[in-house]
N, C-alpha and C. Protein backbone atom coordinates (compact mmCIF):
# COMPACT_ATOMS: atom_id res chain seq x y z
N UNK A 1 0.82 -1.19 0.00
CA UNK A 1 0.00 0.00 0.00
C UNK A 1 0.86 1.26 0.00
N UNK A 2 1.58 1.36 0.87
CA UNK A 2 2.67 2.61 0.95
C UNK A 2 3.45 2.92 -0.51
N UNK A 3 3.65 1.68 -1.05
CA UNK A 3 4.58 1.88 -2.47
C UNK A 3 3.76 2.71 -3.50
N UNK A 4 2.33 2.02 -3.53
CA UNK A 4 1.33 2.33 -4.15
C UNK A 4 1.20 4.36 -4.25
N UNK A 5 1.17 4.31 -2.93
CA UNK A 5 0.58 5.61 -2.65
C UNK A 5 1.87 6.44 -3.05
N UNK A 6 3.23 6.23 -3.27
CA UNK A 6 4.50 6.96 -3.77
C UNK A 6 4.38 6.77 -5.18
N UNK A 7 4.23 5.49 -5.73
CA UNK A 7 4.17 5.51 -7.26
C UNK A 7 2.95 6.75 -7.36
N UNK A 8 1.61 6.75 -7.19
CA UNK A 8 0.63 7.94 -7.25
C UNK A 8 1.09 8.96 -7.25
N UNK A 9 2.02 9.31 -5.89
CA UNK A 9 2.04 10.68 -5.80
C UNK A 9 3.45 11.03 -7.19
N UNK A 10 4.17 9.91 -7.65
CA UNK A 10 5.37 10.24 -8.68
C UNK A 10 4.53 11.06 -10.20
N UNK A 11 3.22 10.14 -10.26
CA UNK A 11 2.68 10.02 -11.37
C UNK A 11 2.13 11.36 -11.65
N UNK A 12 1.87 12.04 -10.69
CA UNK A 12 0.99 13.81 -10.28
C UNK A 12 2.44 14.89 -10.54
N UNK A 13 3.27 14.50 -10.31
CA UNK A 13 4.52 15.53 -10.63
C UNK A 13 4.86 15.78 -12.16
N UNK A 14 5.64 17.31 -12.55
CA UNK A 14 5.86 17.33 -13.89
C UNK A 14 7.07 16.72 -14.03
N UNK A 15 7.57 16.56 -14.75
CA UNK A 15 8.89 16.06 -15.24
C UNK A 15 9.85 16.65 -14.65
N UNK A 16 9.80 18.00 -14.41
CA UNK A 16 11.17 18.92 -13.67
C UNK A 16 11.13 18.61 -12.28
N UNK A 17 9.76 18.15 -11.91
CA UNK A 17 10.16 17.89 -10.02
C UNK A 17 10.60 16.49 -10.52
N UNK A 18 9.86 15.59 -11.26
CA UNK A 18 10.47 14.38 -11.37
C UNK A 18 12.20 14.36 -11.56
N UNK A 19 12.42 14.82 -12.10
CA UNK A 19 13.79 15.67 -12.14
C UNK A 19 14.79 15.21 -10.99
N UNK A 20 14.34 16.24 -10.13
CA UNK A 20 14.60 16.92 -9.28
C UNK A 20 14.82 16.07 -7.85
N UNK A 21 13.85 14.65 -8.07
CA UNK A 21 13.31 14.07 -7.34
C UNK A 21 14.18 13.03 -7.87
N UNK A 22 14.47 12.57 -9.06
CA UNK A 22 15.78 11.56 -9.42
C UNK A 22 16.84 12.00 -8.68
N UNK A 23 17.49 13.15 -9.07
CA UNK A 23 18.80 13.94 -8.59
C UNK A 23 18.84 13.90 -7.12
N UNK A 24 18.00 14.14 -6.36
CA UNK A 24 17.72 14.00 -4.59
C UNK A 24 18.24 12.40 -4.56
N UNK A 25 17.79 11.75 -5.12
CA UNK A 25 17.84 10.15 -4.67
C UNK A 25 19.35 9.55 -5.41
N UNK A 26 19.81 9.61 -6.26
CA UNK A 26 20.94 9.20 -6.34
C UNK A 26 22.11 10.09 -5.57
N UNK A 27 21.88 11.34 -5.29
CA UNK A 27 22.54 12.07 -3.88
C UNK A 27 22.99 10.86 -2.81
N UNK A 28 21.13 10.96 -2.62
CA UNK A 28 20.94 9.88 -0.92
C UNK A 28 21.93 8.46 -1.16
N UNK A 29 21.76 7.91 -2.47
CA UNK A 29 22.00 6.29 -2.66
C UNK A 29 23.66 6.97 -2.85
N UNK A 30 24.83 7.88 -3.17
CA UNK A 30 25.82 8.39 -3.13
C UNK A 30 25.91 8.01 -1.63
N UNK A 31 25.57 8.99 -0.69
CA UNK A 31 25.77 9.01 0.80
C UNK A 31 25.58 7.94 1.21
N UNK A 32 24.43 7.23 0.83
CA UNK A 32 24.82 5.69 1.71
C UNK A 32 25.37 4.30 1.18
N UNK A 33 25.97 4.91 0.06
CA UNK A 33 27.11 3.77 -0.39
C UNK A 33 28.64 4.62 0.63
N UNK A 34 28.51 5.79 0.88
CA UNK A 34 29.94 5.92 1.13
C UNK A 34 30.07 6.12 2.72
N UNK A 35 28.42 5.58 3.20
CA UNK A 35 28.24 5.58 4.70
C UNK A 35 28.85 4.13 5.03
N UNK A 36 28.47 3.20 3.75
CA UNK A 36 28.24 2.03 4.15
C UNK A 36 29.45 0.95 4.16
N UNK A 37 30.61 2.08 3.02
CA UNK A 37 31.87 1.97 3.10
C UNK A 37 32.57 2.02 4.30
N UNK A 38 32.76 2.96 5.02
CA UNK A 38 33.13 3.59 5.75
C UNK A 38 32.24 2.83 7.23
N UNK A 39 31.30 2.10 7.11
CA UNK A 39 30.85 1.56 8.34
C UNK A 39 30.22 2.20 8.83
N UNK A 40 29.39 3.23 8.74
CA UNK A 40 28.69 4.15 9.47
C UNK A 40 27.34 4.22 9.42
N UNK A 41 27.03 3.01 8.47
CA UNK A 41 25.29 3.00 7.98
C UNK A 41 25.12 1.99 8.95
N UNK A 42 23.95 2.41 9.89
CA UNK A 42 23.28 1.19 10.87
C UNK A 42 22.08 0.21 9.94
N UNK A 43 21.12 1.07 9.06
CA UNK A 43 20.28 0.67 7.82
C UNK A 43 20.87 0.47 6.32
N UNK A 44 21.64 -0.64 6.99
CA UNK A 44 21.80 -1.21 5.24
C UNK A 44 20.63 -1.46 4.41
N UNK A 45 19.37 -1.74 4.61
CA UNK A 45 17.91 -2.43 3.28
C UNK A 45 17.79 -0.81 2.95
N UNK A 46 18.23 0.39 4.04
CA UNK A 46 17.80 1.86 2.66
C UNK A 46 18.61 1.64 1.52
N UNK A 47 19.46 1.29 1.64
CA UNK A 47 20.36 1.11 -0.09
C UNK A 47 19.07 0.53 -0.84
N UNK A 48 18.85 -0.56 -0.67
CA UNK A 48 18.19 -1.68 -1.50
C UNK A 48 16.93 -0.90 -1.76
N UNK A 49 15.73 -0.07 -0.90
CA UNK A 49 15.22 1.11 -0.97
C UNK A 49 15.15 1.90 -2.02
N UNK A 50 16.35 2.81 -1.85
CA UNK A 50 16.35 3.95 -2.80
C UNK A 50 16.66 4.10 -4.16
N UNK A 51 17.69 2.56 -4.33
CA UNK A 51 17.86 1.56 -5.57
C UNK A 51 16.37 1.67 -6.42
N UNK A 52 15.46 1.16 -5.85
CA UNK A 52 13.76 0.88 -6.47
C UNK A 52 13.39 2.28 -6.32
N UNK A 53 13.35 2.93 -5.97
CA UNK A 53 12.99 4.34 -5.67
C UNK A 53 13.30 4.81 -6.75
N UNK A 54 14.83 5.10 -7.06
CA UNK A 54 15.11 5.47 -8.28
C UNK A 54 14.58 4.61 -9.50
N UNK A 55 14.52 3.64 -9.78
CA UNK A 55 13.96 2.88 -10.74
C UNK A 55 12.03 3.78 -10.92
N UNK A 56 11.96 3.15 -9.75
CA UNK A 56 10.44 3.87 -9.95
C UNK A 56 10.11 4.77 -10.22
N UNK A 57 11.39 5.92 -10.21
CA UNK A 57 11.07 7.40 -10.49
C UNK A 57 11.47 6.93 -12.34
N UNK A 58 12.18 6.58 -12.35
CA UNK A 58 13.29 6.50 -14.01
C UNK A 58 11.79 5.99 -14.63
N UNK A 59 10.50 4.83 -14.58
CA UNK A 59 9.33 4.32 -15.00
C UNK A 59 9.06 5.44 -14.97
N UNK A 60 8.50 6.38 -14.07
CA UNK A 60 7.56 7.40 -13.98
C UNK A 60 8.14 8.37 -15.49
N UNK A 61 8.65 8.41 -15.63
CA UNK A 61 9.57 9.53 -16.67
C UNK A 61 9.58 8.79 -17.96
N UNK A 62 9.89 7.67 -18.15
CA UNK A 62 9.74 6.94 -19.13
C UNK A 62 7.89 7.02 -19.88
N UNK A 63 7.45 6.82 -18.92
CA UNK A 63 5.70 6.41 -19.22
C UNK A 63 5.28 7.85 -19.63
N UNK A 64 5.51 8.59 -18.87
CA UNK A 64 5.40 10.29 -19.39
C UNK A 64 5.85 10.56 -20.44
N UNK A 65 6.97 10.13 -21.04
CA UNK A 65 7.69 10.60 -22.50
C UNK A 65 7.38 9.76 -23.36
N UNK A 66 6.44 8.37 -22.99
CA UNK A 66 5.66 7.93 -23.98
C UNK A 66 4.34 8.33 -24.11
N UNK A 67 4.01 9.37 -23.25
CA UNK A 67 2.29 9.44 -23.46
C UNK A 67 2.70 10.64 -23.85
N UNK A 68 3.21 11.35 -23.88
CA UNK A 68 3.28 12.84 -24.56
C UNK A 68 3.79 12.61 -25.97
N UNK A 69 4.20 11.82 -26.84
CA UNK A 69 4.35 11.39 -27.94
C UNK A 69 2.37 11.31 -28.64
């Protein structure tokens, strides 16, 4: 249900927050690869997380640049 309700709210954004909202998340998935290096990440499954996160945003953008065709 929770995934559900994030894919929704991805699908309501324009492309520039979608954007915006890619760029935020490979930031985060940056910081906690180099937390996780370094030993400092107590939540290793957010990697695995923000991994699909980004994917799900990269669908959202994809499906948009096929329906605007």
């Amino acid at each position: 249900m929770k995934i559900n309700k994030y894919v929704e709210d991805l699908k309501t954004k324009s492309a520039a927050e979608l954007s915006e909202e890619l760029v935020a998340a490979k930031k985060e998935l940056f910081n906690l690869r180099f937390q996780n290096a370094t030993n400092q990440l107590d939540n290793t499954s957010r990697i695995k997380e923000v991994r699909k996160n980004i994917a799900r945003i990269q669908t959202v953008i994809t499906e948009q640049a096929k329906a605007a065709k």
